[in-house]
C-alpha atoms as a PDB file:
ATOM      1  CA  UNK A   1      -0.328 -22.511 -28.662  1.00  0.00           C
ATOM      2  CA  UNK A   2      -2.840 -23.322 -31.762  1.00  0.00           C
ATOM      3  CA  UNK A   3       0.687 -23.483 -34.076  1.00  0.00           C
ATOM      4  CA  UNK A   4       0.855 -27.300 -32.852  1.00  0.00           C
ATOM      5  CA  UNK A   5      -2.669 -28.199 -32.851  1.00  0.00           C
ATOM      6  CA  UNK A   6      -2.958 -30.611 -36.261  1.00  0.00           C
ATOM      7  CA  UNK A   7      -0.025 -32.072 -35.199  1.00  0.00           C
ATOM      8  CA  UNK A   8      -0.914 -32.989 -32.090  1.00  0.00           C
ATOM      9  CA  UNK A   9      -4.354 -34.416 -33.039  1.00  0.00           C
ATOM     10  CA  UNK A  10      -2.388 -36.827 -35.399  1.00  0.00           C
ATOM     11  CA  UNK A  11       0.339 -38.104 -32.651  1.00  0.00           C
ATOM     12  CA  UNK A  12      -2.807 -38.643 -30.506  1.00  0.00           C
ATOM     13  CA  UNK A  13      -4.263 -40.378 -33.761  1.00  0.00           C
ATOM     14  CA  UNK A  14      -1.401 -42.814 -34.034  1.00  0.00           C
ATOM     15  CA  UNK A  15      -0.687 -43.466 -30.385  1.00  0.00           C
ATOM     16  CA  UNK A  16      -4.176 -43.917 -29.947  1.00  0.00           C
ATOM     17  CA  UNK A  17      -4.106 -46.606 -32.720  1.00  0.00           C
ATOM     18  CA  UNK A  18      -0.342 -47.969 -31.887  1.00  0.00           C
ATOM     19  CA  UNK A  19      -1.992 -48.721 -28.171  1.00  0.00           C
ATOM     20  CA  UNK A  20      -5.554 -50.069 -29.541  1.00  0.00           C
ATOM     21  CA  UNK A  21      -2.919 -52.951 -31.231  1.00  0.00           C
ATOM     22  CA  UNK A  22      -1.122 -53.746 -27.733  1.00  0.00           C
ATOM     23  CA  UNK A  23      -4.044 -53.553 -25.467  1.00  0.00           C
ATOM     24  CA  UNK A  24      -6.369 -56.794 -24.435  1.00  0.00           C
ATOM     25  CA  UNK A  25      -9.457 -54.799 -23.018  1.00  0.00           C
ATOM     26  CA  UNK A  26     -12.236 -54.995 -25.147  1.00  0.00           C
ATOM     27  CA  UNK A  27     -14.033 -51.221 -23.020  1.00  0.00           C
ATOM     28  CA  UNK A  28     -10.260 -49.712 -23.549  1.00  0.00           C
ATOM     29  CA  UNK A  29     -10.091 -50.948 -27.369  1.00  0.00           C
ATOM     30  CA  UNK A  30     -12.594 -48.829 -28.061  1.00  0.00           C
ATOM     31  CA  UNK A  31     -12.226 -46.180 -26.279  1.00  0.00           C
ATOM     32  CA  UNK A  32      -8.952 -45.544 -28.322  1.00  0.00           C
ATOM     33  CA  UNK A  33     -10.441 -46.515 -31.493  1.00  0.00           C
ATOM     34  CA  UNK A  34     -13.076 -43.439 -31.100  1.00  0.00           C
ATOM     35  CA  UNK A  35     -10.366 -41.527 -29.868  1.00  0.00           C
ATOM     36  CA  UNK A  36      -8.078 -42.189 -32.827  1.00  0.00           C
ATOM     37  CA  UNK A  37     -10.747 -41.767 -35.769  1.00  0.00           C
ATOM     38  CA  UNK A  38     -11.984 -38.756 -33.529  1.00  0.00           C
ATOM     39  CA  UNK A  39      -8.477 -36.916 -34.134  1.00  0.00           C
ATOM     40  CA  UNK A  40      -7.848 -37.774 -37.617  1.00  0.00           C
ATOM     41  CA  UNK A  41     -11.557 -36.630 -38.323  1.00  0.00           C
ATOM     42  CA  UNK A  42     -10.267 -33.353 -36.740  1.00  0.00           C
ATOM     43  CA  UNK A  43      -6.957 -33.091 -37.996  1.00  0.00           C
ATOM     44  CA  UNK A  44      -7.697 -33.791 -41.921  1.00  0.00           C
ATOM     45  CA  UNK A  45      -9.759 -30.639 -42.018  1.00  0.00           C
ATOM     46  CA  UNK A  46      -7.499 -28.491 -39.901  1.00  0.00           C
ATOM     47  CA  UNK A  47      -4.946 -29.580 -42.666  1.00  0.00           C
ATOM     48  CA  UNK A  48      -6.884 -28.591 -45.025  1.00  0.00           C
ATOM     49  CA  UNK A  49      -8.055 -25.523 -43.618  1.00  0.00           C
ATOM     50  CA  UNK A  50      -4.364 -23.881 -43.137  1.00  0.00           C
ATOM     51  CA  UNK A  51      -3.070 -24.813 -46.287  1.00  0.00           C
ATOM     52  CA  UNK A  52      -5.949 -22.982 -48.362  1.00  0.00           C
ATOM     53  CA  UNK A  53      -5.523 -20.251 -46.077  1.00  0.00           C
ATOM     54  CA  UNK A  54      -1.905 -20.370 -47.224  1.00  0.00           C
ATOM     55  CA  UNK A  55      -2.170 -19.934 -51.060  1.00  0.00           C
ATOM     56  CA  UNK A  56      -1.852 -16.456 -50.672  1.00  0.00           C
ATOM     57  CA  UNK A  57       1.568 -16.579 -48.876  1.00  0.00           C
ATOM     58  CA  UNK A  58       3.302 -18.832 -51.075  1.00  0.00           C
ATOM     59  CA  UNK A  59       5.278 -17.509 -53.894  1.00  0.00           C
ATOM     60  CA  UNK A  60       4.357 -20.414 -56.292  1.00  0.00           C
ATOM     61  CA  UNK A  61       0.500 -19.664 -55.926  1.00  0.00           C
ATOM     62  CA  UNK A  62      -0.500 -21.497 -59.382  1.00  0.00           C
ATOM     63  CA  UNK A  63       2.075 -24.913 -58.559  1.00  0.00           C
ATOM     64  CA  UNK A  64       0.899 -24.870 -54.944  1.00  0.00           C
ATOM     65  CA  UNK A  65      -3.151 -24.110 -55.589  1.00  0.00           C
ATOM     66  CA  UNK A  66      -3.001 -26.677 -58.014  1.00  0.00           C
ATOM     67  CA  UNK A  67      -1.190 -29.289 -55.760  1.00  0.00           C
ATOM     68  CA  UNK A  68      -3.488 -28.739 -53.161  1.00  0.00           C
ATOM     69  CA  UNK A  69      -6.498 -28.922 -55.377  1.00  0.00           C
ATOM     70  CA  UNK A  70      -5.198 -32.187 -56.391  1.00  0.00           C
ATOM     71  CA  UNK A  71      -4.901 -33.254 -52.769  1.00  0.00           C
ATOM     72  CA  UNK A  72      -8.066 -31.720 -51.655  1.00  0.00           C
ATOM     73  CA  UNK A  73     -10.024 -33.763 -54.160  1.00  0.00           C
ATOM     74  CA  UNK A  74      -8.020 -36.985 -53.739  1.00  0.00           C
ATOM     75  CA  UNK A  75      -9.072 -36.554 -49.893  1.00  0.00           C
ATOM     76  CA  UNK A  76     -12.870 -36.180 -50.877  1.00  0.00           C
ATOM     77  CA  UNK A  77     -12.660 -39.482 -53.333  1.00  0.00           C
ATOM     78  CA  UNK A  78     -10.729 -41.749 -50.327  1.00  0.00           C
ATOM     79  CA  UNK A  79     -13.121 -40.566 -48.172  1.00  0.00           C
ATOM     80  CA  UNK A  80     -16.517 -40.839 -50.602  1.00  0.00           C
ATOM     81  CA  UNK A  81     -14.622 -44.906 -51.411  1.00  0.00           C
ATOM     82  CA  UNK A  82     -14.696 -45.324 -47.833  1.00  0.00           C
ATOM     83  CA  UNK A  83     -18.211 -44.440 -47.131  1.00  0.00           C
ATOM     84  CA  UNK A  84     -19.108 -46.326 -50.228  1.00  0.00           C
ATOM     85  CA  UNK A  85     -17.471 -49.177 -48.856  1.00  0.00           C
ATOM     86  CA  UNK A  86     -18.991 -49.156 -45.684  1.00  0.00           C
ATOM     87  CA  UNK A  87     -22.417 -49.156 -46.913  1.00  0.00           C
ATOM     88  CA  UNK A  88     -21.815 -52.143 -49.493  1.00  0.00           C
END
């Protein structure tokens, strides 16, 4: 049951969004805007969590540890630019 769970926070992410383009209702726009950033907040660490968990299982440890090291910190500068830009 929790095999699918990152997954389904990010359909619910971009169906969430998808509909927040189509729909006219100002109460019902946001209500899937909080709903979409709401999952992708969720889902981004859950990502993050099972693939450090992971490094053990893989049989590339250095290529993948270093990949996700990579990704990990390029996910902590997009989201320090985005706070940044916020409060500018």
């Amino acid at each position: 049951m929790w095999r699918h769970t990152e997954g389904t926070l990010w359909l619910i992410a971009l169906a969430s969004f998808v509909l927040a383009g189509v729909v006219s209702s100002r109460a019902f726009l946001i209500a899937l805007g909080i709903a979409g950033v709401g999952a992708a907040l969720a889902a981004v660490p859950l990502h993050f969590f099972k693939a450090w968990r992971k490094v053990s299982a893989v049989p590339n440890k250095r290529e993948y540890g270093l990949w996700l090291g990579f990704e990990t910190i390029c996910a902590c500068g997009f989201f320090l630019c985005v706070v940044w830009a916020i409060r500018s």
